[in-house]
Each structure stands twice: as C-alpha cells, then as structure tokens.
C-alpha atoms as a PDB file:
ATOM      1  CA  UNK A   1     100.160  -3.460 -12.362  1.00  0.00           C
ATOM      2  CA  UNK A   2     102.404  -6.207 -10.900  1.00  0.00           C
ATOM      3  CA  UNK A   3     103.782  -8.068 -13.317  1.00  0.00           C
ATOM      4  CA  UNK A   4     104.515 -12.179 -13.280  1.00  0.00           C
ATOM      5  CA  UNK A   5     108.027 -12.978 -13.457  1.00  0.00           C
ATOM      6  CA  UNK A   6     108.038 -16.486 -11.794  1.00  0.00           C
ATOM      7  CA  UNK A   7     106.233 -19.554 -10.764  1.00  0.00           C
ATOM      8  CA  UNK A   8     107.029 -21.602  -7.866  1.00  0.00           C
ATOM      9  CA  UNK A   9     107.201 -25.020  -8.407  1.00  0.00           C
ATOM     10  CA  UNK A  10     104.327 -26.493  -6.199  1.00  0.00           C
ATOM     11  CA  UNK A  11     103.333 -23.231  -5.254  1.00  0.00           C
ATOM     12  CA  UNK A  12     100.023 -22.118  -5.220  1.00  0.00           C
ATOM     13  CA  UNK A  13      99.621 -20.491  -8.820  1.00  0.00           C
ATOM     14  CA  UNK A  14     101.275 -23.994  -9.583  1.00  0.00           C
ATOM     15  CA  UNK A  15      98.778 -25.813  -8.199  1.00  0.00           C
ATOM     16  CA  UNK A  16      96.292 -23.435  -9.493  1.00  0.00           C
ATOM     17  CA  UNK A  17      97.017 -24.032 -13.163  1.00  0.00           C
ATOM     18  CA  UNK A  18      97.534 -27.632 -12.778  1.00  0.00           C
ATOM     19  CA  UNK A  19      93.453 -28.194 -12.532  1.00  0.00           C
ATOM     20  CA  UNK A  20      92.351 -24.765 -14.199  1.00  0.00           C
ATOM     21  CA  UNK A  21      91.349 -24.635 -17.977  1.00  0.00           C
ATOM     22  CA  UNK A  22      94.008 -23.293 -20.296  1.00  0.00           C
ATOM     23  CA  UNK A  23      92.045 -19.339 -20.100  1.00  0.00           C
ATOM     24  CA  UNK A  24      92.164 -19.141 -16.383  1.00  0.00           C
ATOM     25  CA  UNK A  25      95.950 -19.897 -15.746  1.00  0.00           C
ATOM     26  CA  UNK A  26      98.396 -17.315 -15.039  1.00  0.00           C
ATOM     27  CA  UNK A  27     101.336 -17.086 -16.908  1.00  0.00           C
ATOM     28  CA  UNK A  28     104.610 -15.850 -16.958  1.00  0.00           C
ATOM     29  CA  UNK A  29     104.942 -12.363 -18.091  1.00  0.00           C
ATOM     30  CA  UNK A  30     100.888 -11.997 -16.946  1.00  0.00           C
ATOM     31  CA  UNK A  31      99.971  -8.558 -14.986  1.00  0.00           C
ATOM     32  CA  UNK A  32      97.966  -8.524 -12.026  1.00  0.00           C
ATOM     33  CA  UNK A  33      95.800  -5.606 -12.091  1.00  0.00           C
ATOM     34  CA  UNK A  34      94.168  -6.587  -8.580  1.00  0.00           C
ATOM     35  CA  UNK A  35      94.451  -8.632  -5.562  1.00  0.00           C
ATOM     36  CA  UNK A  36      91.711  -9.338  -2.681  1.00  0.00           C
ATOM     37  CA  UNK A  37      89.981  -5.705  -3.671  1.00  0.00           C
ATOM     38  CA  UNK A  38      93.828  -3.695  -3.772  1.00  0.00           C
ATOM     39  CA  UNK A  39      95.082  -2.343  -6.892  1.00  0.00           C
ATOM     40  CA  UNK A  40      97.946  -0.309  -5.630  1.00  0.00           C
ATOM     41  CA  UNK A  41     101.570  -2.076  -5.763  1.00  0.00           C
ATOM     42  CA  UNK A  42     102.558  -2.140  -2.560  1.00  0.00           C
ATOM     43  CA  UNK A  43      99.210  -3.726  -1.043  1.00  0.00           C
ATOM     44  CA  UNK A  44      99.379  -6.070  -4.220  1.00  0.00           C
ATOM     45  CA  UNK A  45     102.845  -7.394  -3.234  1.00  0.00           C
ATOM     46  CA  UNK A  46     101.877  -7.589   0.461  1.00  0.00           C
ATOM     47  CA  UNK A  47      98.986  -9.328  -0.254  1.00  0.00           C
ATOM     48  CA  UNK A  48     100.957 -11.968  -2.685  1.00  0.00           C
ATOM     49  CA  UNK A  49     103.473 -12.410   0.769  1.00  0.00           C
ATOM     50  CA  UNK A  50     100.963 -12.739   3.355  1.00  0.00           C
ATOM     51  CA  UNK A  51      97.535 -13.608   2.317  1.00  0.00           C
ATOM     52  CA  UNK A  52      96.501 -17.233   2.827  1.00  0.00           C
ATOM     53  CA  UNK A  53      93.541 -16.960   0.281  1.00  0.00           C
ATOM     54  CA  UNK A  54      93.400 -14.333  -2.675  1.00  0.00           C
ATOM     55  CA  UNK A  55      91.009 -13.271  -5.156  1.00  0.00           C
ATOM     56  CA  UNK A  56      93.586 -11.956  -8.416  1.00  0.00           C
ATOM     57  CA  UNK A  57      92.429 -10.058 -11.163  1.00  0.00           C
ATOM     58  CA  UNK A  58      94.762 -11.008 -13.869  1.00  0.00           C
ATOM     59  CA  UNK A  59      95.591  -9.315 -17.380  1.00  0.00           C
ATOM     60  CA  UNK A  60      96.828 -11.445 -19.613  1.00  0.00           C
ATOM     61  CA  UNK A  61     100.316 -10.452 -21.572  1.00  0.00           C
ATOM     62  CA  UNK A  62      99.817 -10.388 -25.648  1.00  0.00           C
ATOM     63  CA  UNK A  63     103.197  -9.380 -27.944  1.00  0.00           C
ATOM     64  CA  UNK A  64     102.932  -6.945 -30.508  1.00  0.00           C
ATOM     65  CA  UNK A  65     105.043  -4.750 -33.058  1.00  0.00           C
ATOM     66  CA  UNK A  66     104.318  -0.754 -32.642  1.00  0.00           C
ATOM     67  CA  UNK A  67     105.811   1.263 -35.714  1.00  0.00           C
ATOM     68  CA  UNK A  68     105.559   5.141 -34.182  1.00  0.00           C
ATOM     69  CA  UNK A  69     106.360   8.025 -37.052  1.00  0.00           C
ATOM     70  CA  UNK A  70     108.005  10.603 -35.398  1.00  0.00           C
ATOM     71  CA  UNK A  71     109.119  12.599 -37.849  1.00  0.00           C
ATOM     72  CA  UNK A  72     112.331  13.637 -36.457  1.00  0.00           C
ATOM     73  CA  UNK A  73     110.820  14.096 -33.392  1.00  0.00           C
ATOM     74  CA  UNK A  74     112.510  13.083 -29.594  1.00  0.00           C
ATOM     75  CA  UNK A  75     110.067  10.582 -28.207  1.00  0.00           C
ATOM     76  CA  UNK A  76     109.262  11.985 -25.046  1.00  0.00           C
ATOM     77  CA  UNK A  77     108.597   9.110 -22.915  1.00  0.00           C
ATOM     78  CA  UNK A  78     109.338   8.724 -19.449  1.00  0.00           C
ATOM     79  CA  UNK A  79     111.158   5.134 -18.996  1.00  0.00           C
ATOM     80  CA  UNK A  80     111.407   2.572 -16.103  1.00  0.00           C
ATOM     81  CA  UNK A  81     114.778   0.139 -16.237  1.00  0.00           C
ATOM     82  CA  UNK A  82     118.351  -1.076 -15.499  1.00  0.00           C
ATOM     83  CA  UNK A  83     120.516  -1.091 -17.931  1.00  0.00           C
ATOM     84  CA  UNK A  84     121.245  -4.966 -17.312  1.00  0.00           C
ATOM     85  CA  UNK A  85     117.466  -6.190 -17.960  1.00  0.00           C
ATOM     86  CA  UNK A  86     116.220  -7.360 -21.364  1.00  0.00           C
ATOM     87  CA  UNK A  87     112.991  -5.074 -20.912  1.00  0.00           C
ATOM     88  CA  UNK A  88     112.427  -1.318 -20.450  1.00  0.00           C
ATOM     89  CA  UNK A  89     109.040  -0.248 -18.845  1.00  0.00           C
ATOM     90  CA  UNK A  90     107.182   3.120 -20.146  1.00  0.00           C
ATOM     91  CA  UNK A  91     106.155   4.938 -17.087  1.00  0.00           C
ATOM     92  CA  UNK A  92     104.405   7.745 -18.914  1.00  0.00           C
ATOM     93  CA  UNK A  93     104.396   9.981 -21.811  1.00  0.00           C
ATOM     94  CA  UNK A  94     105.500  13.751 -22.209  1.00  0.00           C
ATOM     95  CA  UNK A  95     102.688  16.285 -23.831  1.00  0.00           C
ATOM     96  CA  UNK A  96     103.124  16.354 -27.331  1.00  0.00           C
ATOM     97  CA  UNK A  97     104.928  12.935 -27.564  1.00  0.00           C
ATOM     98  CA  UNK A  98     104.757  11.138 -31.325  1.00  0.00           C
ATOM     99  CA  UNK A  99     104.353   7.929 -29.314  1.00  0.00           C
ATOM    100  CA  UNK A 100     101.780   8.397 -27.404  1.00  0.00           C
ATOM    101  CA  UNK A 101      98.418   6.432 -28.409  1.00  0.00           C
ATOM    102  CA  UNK A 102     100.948   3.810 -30.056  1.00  0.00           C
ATOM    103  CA  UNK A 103     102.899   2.472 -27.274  1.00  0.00           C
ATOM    104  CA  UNK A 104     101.329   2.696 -24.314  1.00  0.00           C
ATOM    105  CA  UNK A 105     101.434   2.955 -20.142  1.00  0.00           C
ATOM    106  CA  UNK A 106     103.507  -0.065 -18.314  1.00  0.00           C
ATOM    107  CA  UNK A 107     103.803  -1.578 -22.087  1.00  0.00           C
ATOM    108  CA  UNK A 108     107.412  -3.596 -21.418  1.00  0.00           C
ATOM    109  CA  UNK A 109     109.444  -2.762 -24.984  1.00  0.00           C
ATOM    110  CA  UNK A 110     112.406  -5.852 -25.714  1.00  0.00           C
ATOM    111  CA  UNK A 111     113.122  -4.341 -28.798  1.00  0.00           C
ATOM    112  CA  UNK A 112     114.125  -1.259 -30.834  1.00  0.00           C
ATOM    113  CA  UNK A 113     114.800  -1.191 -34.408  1.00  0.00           C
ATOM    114  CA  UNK A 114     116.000  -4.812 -33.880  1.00  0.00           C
ATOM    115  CA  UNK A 115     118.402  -3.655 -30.825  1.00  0.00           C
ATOM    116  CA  UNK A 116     117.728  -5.445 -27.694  1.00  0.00           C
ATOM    117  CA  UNK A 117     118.920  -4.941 -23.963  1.00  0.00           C
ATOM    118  CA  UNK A 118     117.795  -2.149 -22.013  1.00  0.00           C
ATOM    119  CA  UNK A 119     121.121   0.196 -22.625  1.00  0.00           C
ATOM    120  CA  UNK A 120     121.861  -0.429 -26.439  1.00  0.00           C
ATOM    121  CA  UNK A 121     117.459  -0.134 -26.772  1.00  0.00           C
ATOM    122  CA  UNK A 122     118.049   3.580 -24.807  1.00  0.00           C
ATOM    123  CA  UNK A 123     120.908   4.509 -26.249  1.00  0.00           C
ATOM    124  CA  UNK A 124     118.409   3.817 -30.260  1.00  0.00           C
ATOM    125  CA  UNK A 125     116.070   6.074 -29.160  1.00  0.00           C
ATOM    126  CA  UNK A 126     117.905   8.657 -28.007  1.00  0.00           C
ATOM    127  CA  UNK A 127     118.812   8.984 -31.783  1.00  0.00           C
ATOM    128  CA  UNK A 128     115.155   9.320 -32.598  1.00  0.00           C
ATOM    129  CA  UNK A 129     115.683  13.211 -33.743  1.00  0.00           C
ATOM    130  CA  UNK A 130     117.626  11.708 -36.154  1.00  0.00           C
ATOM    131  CA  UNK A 131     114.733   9.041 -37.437  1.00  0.00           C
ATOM    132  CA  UNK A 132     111.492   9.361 -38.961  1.00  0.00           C
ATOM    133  CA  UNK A 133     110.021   5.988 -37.941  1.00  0.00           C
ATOM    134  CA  UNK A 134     111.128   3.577 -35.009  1.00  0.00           C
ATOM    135  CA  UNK A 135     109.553   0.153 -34.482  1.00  0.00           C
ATOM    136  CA  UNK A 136     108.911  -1.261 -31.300  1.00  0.00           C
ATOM    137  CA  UNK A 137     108.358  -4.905 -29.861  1.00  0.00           C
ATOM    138  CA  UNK A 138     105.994  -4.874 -26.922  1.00  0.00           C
ATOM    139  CA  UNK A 139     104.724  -6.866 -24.073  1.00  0.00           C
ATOM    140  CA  UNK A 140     101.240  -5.380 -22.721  1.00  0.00           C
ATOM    141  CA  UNK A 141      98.439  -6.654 -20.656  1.00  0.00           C
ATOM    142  CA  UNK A 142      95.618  -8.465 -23.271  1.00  0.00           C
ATOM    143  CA  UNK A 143      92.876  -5.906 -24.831  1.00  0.00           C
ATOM    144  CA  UNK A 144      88.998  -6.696 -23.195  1.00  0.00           C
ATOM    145  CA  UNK A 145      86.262  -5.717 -24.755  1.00  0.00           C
ATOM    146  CA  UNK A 146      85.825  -2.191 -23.424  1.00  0.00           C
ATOM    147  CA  UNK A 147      89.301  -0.957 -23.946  1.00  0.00           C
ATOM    148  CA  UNK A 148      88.266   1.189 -27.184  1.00  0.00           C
ATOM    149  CA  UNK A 149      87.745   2.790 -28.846  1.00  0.00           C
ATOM    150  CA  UNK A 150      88.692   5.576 -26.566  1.00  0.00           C
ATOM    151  CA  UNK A 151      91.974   5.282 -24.747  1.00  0.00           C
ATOM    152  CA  UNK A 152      91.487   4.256 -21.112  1.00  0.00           C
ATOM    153  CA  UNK A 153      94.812   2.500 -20.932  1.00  0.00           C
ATOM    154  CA  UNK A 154      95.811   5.069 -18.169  1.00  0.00           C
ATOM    155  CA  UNK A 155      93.082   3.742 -15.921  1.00  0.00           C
ATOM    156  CA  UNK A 156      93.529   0.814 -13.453  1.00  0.00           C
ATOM    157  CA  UNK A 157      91.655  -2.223 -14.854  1.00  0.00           C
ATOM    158  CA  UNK A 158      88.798  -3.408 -12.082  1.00  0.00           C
ATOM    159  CA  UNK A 159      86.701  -5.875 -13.516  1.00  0.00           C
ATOM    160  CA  UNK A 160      87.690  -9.233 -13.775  1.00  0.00           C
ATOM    161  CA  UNK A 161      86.396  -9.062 -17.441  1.00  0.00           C
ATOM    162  CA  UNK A 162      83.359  -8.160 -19.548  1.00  0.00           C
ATOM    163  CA  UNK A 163      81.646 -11.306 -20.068  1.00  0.00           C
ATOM    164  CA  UNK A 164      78.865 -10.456 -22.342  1.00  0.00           C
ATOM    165  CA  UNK A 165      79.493  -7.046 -23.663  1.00  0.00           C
ATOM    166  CA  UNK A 166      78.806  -6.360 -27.013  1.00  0.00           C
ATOM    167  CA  UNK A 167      81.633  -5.812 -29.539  1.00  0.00           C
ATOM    168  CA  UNK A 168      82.060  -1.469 -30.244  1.00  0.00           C
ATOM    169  CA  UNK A 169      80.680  -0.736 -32.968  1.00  0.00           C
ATOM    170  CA  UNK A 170      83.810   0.055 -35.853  1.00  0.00           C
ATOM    171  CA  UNK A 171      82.309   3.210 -36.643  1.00  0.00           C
ATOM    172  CA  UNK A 172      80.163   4.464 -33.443  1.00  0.00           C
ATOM    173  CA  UNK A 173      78.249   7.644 -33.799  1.00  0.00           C
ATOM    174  CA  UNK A 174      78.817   8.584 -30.195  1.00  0.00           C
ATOM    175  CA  UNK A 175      81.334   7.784 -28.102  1.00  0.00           C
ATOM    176  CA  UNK A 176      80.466   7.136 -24.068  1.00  0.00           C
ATOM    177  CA  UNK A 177      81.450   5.186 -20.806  1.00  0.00           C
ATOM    178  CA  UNK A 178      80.161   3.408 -17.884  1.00  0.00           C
ATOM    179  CA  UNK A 179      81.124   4.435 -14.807  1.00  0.00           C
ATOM    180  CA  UNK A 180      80.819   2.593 -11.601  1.00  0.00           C
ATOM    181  CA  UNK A 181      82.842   2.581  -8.380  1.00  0.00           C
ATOM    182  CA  UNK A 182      84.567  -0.804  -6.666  1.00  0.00           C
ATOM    183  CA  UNK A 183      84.340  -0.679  -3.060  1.00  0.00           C
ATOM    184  CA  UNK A 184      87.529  -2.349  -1.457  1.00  0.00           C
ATOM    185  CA  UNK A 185      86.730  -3.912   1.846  1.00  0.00           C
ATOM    186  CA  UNK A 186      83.312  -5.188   0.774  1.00  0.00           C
ATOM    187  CA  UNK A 187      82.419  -8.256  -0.642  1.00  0.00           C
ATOM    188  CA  UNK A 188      82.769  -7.977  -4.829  1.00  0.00           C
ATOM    189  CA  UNK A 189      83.364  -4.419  -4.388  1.00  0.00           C
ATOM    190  CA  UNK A 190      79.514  -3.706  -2.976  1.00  0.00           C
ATOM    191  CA  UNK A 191      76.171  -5.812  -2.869  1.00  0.00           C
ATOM    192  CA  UNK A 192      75.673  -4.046  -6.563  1.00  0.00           C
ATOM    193  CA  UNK A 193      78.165  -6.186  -8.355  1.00  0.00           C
ATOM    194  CA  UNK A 194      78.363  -9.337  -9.473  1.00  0.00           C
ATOM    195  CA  UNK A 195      81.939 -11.345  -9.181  1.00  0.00           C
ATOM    196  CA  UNK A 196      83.163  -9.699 -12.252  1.00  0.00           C
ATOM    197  CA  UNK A 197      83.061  -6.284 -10.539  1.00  0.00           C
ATOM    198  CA  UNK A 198      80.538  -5.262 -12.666  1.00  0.00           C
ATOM    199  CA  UNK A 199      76.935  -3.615 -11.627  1.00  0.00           C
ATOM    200  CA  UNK A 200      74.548  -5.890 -12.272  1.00  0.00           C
ATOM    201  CA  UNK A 201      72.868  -3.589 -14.751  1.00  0.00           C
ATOM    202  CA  UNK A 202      76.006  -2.433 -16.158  1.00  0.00           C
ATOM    203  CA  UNK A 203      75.965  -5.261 -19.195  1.00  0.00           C
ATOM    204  CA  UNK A 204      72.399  -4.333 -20.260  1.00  0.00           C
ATOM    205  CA  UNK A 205      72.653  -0.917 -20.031  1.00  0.00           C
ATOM    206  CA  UNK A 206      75.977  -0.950 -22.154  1.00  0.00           C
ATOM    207  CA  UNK A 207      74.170  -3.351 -24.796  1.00  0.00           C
ATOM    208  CA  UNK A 208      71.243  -0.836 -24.710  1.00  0.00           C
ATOM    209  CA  UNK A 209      73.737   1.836 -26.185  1.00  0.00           C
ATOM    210  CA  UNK A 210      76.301  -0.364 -28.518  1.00  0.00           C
ATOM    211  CA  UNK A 211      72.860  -1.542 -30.472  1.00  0.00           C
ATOM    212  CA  UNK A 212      72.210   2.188 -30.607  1.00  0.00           C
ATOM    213  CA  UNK A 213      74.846   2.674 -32.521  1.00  0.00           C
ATOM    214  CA  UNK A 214      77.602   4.114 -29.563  1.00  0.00           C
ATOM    215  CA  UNK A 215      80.415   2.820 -28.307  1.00  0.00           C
ATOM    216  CA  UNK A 216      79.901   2.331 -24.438  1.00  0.00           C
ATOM    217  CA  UNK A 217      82.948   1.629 -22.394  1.00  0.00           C
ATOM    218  CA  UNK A 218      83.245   0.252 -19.013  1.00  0.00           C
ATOM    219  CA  UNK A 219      85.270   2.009 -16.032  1.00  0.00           C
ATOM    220  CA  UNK A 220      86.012   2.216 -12.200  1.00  0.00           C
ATOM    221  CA  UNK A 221      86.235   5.190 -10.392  1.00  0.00           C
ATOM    222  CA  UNK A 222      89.808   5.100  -8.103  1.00  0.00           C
ATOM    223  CA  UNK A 223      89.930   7.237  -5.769  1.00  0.00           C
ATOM    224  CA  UNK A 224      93.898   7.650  -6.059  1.00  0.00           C
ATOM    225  CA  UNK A 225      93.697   8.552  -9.977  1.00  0.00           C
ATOM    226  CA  UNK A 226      90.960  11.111  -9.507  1.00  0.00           C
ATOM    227  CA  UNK A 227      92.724  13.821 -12.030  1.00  0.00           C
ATOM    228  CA  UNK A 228      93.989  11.181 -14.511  1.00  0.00           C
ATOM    229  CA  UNK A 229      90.263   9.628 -14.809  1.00  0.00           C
ATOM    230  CA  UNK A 230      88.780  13.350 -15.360  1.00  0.00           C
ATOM    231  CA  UNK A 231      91.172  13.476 -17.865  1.00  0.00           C
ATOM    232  CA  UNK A 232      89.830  10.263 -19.893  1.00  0.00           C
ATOM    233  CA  UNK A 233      86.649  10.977 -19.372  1.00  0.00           C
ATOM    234  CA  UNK A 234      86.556  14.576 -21.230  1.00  0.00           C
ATOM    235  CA  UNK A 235      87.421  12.690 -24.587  1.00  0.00           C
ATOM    236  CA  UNK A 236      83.664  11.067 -23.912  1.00  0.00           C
ATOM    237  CA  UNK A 237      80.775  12.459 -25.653  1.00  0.00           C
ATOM    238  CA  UNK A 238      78.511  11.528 -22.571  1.00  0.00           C
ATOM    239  CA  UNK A 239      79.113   9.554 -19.095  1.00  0.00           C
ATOM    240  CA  UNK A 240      77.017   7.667 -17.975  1.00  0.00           C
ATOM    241  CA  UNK A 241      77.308   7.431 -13.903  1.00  0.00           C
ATOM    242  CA  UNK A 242      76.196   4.557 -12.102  1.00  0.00           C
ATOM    243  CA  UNK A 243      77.535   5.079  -8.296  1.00  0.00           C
ATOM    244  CA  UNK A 244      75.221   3.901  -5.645  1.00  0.00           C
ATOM    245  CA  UNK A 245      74.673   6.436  -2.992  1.00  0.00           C
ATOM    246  CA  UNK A 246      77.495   6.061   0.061  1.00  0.00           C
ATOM    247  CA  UNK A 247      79.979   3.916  -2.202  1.00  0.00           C
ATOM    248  CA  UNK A 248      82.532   6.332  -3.028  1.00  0.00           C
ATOM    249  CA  UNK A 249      82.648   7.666   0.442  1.00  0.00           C
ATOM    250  CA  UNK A 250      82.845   3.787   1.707  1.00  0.00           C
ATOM    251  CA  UNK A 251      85.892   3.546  -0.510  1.00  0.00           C
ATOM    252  CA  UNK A 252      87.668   6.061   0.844  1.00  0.00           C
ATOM    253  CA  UNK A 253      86.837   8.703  -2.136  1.00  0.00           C
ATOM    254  CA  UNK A 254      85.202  12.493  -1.765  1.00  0.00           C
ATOM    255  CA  UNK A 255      81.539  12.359  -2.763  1.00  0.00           C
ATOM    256  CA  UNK A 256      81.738  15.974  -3.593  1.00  0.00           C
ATOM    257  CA  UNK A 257      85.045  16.060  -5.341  1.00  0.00           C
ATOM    258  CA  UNK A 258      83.105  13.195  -7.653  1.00  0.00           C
ATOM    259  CA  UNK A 259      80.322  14.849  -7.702  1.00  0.00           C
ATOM    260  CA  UNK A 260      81.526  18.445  -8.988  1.00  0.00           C
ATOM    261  CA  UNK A 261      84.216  16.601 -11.622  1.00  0.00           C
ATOM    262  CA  UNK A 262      81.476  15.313 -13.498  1.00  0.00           C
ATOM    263  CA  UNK A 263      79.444  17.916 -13.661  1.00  0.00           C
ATOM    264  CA  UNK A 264      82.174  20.136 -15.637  1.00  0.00           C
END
C-alpha cells in the first residue's frame, strides 16, 4: 500500500475531487492498494510518475483506538520509521505477539499511551514487559464488507469494493472465502470481471452462502504472496475457487503451485 501524503494544487487528484462526490475523492492520509492493474510499490509509484491516465484502487484511511493486553509481554512487532516522523508503520508481527489481531499490517500508530513522535512512541513500548495493557491510536485503510470475520488484512486488497455483498452474518456457522484471480495486463483483470474486479458471479454466489448462514469472504490470488495467502486460507472452513482456466498462468502465477496449495 502507498499511502497519500499530499495533493497538488491543480493536479490531477485535485481536479479529480473538485467534480467527484464526497465517497469517491481521495484524501490525505488515503492508501492506494492498486494502480492501472499493479499492486506492488514500486510499479505503484512509477505508475503515479509516468502514467498519463490511471485506474486507482483506493482504501480509504479511518482512525481508531487499539487497547492490546499484553500481560507483561514484549510486543513483538516489526516497525517501519524515523525517529523524526509523527507516525510509525507496523511492518509485521513476530509469532506469538499479544498484538497481533489488534493492531494490524501497514496500520500507521501516532500514539502510545498518550506519547507521540516516533522515538518517545518506541522508546513506550519498549517498556511493554513492564505493562499489562498499552493503548494505541491508529491510522488504517477503511474496513469493506468482506474483511471479516476472518483476518485477511495480510492480503493485498484487489477489488475496487464489494458493492452488493451481504453483511457476515455476527454469528456464522461456517466460515469460507471466495477466491478469484486478477489478471494484470488485461482489461478489469480478465473478460470474467466486472470493473470492481469482481467475477461476475462472485456477488451471487457469496449471497448464496451468507443467507445460508456462513460467512463468505472475498479474495485475490497474488502471485507474489503465494505462502502468506495459504496461510489465510487454512483458518477457512472451506474455499471456494473460482479461477478461470489459463488466468493464473496469464498473470504470471504457477498453475500447479495453485493447484497443489489448495488441495492440502
């Protein structure tokens, strides 16, 4: 994710916002999670300096307080700053962590037990073997509709959005996912998808299982987090695949690879 830490006056997000409706602007602090079909940073940002049209898949930013119990316990989480910036950026979480499923991946923490800056924030929860609570103020990319109730933050966000989806049930008695594969290069991400990103079927078929009673969330096969996506998907009761023949191969993935992973 690329996050949004300026906007040109008379630029072209500018001028973008200027005529959109208030839920299609980008804002400051936004994330994009895609640009033109590329989700990895470094085509993102090259795509922000030299494209002359784009196609952005945006996540917006929501604030929130985290309280994490840890019990005298270090933290374990792998951090991304400068000790001049007001934010510090979790990267990724050490086995066994208190935190983890309460703060979350690329979640931008301003605050620590009311101490702010990146240093002073470090330097409170390096004394978290000395605490049995810590509250956090975050910055993270906007919950959609399929983000629970399983944890699939680790996953890069595809779809536009879920227009349509059903709410999760609170309480599902089975708890399974969508999966479908985005083809970069090819127009919506393959002649299956709508301009969401979505299968065409993919909607229905989720609806089909939330008014069964299951939770059915929706994900993208990426190529690039093969092992961190096998990982989400084992705390699924049931996957659901829908891949069209030829798409995973056209995206640069290994058919067989895919193929054997789900079967275990």
């Amino acid at each position: 994710l690329v996050k949004v830490c300026k906007i040109a006056e008379g630029g072209s997000v500018s001028k973008h916002n200027s005529t959109a409706p208030q839920h299609l602007q980008i804002q400051l602090g936004d994330y994009v999670a895609a640009i033109n079909g590329c989700i990895d940073k470094e085509a993102i940002t090259k795509a922000l300096e030299e494209a002359t049209s784009v196609e952005m898949v945006i996540r917006p930013c929501v604030q929130t307080m985290v309280q994490v119990h840890n019990k005298g316990q270090a933290l374990g989480i792998d951090l991304k700053y400068t000790e001049a910036q007001p934010e510090i950026t979790i990267k990724s979480f050490k086995p066994g962590s208190p935190a983890l499923n309460k703060l979350q991946p690329f979640d931008r923490i301003f605050a620590v037990d009311s101490v702010e800056q990146a240093k002073a924030m470090v330097d409170q929860m390096k004394r978290a073997q000395d605490l049995q609570s810590m509250s956090f103020k975050v910055r993270r990319a906007k919950p959609f509709p399929s983000s629970g109730p399983v944890d699939i933050s680790s996953l890069t966000r595809i779809a536009k959005d879920d227009r349509g989806l059903l709410p999760q049930p609170i309480n599902p008695i089975s708890a399974t996912a969508l999966v479908q594969i985005y083809v970069r290069g090819q127009p919506f991400g393959g002649s299956d998808k709508s301009s969401s990103g979505h299968r065409y079927d993919t909607i229905p078929i989720a609806n089909g299982m939330i008014n069964a009673g299951m939770s059915c969330q929706l994900i993208h096969y990426v190529k690039e987090e093969h092992d961190t996506f096998l990982e989400v998907c084992r705390q699924f009761k049931a996957i659901v695949v829908r891949c069209n023949p030829g798409q995973i191969k056209a995206d640069g993935g290994d058919q067989v690879k895919f193929d054997g992973a789900m079967r275990e």
